[in-house]
PDB file of N, CA and C in Angstrom:
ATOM      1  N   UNK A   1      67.589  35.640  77.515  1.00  0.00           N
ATOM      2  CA  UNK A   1      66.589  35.930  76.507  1.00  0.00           C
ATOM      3  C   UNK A   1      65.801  37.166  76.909  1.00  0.00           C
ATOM      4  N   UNK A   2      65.850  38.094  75.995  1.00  0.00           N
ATOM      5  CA  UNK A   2      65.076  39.580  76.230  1.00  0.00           C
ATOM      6  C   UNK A   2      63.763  39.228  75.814  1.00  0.00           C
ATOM      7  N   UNK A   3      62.850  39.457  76.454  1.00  0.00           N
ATOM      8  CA  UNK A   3      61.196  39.246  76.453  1.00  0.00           C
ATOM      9  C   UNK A   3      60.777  40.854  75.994  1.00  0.00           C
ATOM     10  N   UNK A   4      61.285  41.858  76.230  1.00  0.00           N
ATOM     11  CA  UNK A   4      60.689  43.426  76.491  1.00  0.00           C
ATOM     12  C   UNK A   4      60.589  43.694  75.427  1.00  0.00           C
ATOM     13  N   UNK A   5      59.686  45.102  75.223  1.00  0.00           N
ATOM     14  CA  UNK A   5      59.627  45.551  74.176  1.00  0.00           C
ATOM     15  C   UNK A   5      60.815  46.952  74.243  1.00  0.00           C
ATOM     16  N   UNK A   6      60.925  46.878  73.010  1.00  0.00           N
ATOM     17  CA  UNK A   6      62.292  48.428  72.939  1.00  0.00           C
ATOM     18  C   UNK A   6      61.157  49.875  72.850  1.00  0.00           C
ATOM     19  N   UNK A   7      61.487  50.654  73.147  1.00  0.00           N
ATOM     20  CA  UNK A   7      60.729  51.667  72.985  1.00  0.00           C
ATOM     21  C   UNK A   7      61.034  52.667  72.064  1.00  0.00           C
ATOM     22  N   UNK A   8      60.200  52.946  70.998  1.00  0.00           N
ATOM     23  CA  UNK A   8      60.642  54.128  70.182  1.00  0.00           C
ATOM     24  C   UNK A   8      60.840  55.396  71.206  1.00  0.00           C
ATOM     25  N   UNK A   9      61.977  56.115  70.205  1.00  0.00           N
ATOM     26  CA  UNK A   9      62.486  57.071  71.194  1.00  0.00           C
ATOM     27  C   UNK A   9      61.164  58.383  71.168  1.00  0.00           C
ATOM     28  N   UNK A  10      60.374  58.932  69.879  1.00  0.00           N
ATOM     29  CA  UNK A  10      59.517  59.538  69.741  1.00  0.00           C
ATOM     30  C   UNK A  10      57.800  59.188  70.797  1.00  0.00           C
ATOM     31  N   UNK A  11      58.090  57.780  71.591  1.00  0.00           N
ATOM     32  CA  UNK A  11      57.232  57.949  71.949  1.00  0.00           C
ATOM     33  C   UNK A  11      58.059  58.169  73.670  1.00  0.00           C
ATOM     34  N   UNK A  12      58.846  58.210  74.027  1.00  0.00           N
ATOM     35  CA  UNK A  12      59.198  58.466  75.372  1.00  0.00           C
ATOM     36  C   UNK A  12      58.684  59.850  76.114  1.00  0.00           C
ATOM     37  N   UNK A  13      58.304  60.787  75.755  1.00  0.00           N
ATOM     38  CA  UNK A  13      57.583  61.492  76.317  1.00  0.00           C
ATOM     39  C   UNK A  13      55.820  61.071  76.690  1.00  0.00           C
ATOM     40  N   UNK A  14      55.635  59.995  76.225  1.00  0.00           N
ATOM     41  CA  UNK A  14      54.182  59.770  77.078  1.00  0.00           C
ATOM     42  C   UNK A  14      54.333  58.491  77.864  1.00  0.00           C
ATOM     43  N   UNK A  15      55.075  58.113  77.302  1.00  0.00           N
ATOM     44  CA  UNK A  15      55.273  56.624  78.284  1.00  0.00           C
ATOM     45  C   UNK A  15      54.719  56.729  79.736  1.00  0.00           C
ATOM     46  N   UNK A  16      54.908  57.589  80.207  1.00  0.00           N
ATOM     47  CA  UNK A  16      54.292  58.169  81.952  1.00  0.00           C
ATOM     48  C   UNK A  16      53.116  58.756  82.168  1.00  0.00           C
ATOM     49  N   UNK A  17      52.185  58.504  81.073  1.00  0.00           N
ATOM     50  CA  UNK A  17      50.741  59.160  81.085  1.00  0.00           C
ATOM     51  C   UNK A  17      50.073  57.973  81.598  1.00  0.00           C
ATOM     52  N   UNK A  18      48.798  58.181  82.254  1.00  0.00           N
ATOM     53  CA  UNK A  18      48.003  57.342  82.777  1.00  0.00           C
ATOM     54  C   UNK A  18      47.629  56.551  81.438  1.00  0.00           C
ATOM     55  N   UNK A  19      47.493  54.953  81.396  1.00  0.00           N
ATOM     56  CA  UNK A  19      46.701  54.554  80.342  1.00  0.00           C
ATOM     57  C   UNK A  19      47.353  54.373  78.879  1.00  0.00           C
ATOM     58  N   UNK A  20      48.441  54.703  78.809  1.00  0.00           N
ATOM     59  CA  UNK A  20      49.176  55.259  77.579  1.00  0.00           C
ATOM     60  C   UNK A  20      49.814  53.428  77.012  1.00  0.00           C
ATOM     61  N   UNK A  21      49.257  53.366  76.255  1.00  0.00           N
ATOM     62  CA  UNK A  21      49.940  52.101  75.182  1.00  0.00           C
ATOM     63  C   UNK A  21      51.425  52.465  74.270  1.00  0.00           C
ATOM     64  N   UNK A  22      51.964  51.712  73.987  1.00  0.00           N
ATOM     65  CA  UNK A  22      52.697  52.333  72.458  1.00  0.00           C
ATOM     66  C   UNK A  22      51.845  51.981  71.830  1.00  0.00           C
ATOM     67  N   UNK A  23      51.402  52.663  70.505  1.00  0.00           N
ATOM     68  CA  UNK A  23      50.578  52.180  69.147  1.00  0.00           C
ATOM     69  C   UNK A  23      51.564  51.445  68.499  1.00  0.00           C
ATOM     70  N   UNK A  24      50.830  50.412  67.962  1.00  0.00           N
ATOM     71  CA  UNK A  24      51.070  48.843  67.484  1.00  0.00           C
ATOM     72  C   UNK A  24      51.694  47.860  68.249  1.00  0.00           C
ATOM     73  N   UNK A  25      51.593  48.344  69.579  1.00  0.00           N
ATOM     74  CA  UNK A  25      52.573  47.058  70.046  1.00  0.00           C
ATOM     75  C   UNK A  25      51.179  46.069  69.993  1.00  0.00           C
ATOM     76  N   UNK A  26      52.048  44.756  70.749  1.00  0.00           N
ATOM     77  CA  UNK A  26      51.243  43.828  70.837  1.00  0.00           C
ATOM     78  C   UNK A  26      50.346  43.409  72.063  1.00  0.00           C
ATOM     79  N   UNK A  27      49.163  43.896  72.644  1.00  0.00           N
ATOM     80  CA  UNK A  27      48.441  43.864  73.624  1.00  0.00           C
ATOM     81  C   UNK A  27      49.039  42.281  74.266  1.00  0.00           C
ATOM     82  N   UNK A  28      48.789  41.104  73.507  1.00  0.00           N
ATOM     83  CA  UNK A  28      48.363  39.921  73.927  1.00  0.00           C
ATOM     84  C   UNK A  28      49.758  39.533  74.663  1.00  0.00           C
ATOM     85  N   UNK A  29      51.184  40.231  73.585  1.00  0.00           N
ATOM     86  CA  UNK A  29      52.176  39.203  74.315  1.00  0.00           C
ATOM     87  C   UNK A  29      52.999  40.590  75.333  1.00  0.00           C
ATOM     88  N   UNK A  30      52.713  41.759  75.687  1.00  0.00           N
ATOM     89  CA  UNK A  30      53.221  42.629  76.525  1.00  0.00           C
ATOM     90  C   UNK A  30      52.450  42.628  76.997  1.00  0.00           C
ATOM     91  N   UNK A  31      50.601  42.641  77.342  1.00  0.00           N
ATOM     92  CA  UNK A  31      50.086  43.112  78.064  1.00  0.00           C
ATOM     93  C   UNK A  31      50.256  44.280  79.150  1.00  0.00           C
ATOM     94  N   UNK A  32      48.968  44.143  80.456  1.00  0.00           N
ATOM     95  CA  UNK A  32      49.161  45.893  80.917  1.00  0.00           C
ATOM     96  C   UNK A  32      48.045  46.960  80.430  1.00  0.00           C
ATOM     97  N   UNK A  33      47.847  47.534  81.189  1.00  0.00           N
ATOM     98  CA  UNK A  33      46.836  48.535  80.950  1.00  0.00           C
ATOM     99  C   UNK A  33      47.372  49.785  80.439  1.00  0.00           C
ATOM    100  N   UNK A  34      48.513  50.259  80.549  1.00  0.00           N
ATOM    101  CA  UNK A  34      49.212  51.287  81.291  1.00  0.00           C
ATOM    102  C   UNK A  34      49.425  52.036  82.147  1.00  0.00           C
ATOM    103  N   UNK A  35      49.542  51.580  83.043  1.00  0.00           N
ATOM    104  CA  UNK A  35      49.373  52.263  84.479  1.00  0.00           C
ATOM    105  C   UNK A  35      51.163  51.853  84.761  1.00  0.00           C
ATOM    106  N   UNK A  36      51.701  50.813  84.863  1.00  0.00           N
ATOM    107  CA  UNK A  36      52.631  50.597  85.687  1.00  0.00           C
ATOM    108  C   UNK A  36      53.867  51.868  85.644  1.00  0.00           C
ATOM    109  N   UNK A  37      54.143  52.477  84.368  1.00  0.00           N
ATOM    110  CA  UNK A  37      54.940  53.465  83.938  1.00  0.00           C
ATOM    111  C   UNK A  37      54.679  54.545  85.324  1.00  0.00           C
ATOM    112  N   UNK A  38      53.064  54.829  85.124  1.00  0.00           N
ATOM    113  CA  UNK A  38      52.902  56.087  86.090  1.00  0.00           C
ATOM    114  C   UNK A  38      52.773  55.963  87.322  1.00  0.00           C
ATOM    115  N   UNK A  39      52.669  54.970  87.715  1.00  0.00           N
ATOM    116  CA  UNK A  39      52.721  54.451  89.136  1.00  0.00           C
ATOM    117  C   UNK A  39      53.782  54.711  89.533  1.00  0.00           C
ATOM    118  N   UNK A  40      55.063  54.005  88.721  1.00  0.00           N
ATOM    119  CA  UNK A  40      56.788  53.968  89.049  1.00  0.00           C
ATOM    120  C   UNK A  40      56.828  55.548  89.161  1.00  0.00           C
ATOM    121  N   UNK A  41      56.474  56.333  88.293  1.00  0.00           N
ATOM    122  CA  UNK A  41      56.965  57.579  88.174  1.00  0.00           C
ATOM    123  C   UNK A  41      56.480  58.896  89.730  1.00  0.00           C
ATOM    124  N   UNK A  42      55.002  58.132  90.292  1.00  0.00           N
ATOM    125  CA  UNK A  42      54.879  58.627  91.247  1.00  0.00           C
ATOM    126  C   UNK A  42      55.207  58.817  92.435  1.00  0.00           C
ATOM    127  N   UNK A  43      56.094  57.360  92.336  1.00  0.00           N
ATOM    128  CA  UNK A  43      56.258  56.458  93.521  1.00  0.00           C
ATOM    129  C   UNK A  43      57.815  57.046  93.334  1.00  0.00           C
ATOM    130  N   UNK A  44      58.391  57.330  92.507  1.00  0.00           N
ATOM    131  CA  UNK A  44      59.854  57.792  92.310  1.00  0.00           C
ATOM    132  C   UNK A  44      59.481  59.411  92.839  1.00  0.00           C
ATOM    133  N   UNK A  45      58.762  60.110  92.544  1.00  0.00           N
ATOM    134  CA  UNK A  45      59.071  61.780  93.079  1.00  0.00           C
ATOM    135  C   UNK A  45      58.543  61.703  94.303  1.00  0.00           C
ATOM    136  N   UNK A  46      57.677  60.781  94.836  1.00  0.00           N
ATOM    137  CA  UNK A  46      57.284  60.984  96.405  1.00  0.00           C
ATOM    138  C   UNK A  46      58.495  60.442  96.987  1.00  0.00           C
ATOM    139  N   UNK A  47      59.180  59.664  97.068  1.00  0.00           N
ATOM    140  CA  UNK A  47      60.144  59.104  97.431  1.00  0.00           C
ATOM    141  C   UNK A  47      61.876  60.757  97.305  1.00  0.00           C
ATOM    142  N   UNK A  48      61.473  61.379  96.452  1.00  0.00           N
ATOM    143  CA  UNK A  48      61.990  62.215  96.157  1.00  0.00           C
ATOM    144  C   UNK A  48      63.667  62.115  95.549  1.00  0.00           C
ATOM    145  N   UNK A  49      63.518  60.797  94.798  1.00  0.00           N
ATOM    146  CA  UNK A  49      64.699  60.056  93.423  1.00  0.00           C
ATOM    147  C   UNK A  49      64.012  60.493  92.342  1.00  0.00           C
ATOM    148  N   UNK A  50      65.007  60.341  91.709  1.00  0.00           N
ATOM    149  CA  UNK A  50      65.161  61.112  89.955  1.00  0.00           C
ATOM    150  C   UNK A  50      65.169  59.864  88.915  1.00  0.00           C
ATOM    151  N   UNK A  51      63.932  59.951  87.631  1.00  0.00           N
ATOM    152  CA  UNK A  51      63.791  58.689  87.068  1.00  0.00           C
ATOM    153  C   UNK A  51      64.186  59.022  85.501  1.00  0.00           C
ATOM    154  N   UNK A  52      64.969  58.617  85.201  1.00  0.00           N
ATOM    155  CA  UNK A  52      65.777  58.612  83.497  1.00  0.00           C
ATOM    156  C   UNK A  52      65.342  57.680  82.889  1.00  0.00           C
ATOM    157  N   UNK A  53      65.026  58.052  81.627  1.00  0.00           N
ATOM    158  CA  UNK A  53      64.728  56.315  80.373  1.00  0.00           C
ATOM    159  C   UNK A  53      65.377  57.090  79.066  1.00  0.00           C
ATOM    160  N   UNK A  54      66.316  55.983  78.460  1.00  0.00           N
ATOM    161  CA  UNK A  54      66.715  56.141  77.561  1.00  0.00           C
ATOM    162  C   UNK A  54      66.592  54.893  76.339  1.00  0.00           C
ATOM    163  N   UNK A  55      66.532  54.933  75.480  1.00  0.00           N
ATOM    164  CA  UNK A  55      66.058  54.261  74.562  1.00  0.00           C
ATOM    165  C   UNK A  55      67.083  54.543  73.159  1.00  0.00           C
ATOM    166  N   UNK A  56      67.471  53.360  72.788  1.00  0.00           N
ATOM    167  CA  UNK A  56      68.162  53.585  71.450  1.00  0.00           C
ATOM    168  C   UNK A  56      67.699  52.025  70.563  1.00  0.00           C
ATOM    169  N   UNK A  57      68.576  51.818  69.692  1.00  0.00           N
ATOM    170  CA  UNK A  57      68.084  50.892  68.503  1.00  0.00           C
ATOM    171  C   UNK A  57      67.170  49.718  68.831  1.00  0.00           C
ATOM    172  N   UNK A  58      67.892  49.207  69.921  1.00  0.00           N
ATOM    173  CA  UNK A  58      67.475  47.855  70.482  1.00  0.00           C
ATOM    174  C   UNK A  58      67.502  46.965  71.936  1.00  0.00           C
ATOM    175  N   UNK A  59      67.590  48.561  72.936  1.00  0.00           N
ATOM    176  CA  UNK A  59      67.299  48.624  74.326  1.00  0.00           C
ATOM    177  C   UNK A  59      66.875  49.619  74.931  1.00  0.00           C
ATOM    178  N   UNK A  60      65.996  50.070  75.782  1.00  0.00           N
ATOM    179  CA  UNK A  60      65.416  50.641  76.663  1.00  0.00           C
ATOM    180  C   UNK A  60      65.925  50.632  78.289  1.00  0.00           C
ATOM    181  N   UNK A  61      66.783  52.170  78.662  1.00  0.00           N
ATOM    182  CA  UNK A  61      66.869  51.983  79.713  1.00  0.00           C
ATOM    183  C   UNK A  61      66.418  52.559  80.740  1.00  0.00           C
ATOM    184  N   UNK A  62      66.256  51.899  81.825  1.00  0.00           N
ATOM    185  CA  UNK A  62      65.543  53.082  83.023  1.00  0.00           C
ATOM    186  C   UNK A  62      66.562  53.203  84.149  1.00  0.00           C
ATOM    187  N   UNK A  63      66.708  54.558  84.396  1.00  0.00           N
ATOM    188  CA  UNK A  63      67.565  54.370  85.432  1.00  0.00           C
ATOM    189  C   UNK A  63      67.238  55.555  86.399  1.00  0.00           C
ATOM    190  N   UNK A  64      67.561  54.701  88.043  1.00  0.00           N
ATOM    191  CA  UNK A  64      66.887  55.546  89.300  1.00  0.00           C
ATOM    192  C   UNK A  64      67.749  55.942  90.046  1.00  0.00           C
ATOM    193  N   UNK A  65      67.683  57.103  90.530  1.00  0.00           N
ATOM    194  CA  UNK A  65      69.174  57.351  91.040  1.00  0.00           C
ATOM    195  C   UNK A  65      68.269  58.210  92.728  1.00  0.00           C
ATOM    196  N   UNK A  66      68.587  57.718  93.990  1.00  0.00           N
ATOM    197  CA  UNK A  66      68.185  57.995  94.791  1.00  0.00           C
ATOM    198  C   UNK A  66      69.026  58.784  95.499  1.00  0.00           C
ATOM    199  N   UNK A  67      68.530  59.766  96.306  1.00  0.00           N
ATOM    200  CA  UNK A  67      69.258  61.551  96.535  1.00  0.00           C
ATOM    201  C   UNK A  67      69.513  60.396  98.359  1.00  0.00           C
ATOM    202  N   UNK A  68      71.503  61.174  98.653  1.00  0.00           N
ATOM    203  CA  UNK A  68      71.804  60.033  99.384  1.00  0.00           C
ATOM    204  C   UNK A  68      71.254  60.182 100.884  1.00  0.00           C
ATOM    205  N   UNK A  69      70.361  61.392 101.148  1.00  0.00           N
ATOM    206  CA  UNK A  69      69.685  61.370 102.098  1.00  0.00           C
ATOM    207  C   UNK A  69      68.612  60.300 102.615  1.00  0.00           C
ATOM    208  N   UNK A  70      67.874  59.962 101.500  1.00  0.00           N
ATOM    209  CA  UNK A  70      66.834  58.586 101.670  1.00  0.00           C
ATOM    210  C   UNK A  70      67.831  57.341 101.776  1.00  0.00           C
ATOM    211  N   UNK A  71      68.749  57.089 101.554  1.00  0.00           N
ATOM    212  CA  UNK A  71      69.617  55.831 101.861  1.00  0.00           C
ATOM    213  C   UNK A  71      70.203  55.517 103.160  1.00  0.00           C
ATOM    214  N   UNK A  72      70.390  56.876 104.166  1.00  0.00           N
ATOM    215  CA  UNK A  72      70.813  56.656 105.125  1.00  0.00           C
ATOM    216  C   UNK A  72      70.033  56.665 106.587  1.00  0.00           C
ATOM    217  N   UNK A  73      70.292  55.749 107.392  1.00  0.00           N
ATOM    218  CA  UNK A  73      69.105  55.520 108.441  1.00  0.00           C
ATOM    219  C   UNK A  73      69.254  55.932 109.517  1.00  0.00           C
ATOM    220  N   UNK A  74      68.165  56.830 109.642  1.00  0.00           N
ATOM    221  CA  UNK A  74      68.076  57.470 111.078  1.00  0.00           C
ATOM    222  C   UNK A  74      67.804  56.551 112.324  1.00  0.00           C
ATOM    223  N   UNK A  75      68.420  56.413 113.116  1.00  0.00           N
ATOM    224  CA  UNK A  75      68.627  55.580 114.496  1.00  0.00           C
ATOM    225  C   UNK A  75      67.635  56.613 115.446  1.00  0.00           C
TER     226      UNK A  75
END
């Protein structure tokens, strides 16, 4: 069972602003301030991975793709 909300594709350029809602969603059953978007997004370029969202009719995707230097462990 999908709980999420889909994201219009016109609003994907703010989705990563501090504070940023979609207009009309539903506060009570998504809740959130908006912060979590920009948090992920900070926490993805300090880390120095690349963060994609794509969005079509009736899914929203995010996808993280980490550069293969941070994966491998220095001894």
């Amino acid at each position: 069972m999908r709980n999420t909300a889909t994201i219009p594709i016109d609003e994907l350029p703010r989705i990563f602003d501090k504070f940023y809602r979609i207009p009309g969603s539903d506060p009570w059953r998504y809740g959130g301030v908006g912060l979590g978007l920009a948090l992920v997004k900070k926490l993805i370029a300090h880390i120095g991975a690349d963060l994609q969202v794509e969005s079509h009719s009736d899914q929203t995707t995010f996808t993280v793709t980490f550069p293969q230097s941070s994966l491998i462990s220095s001894s």
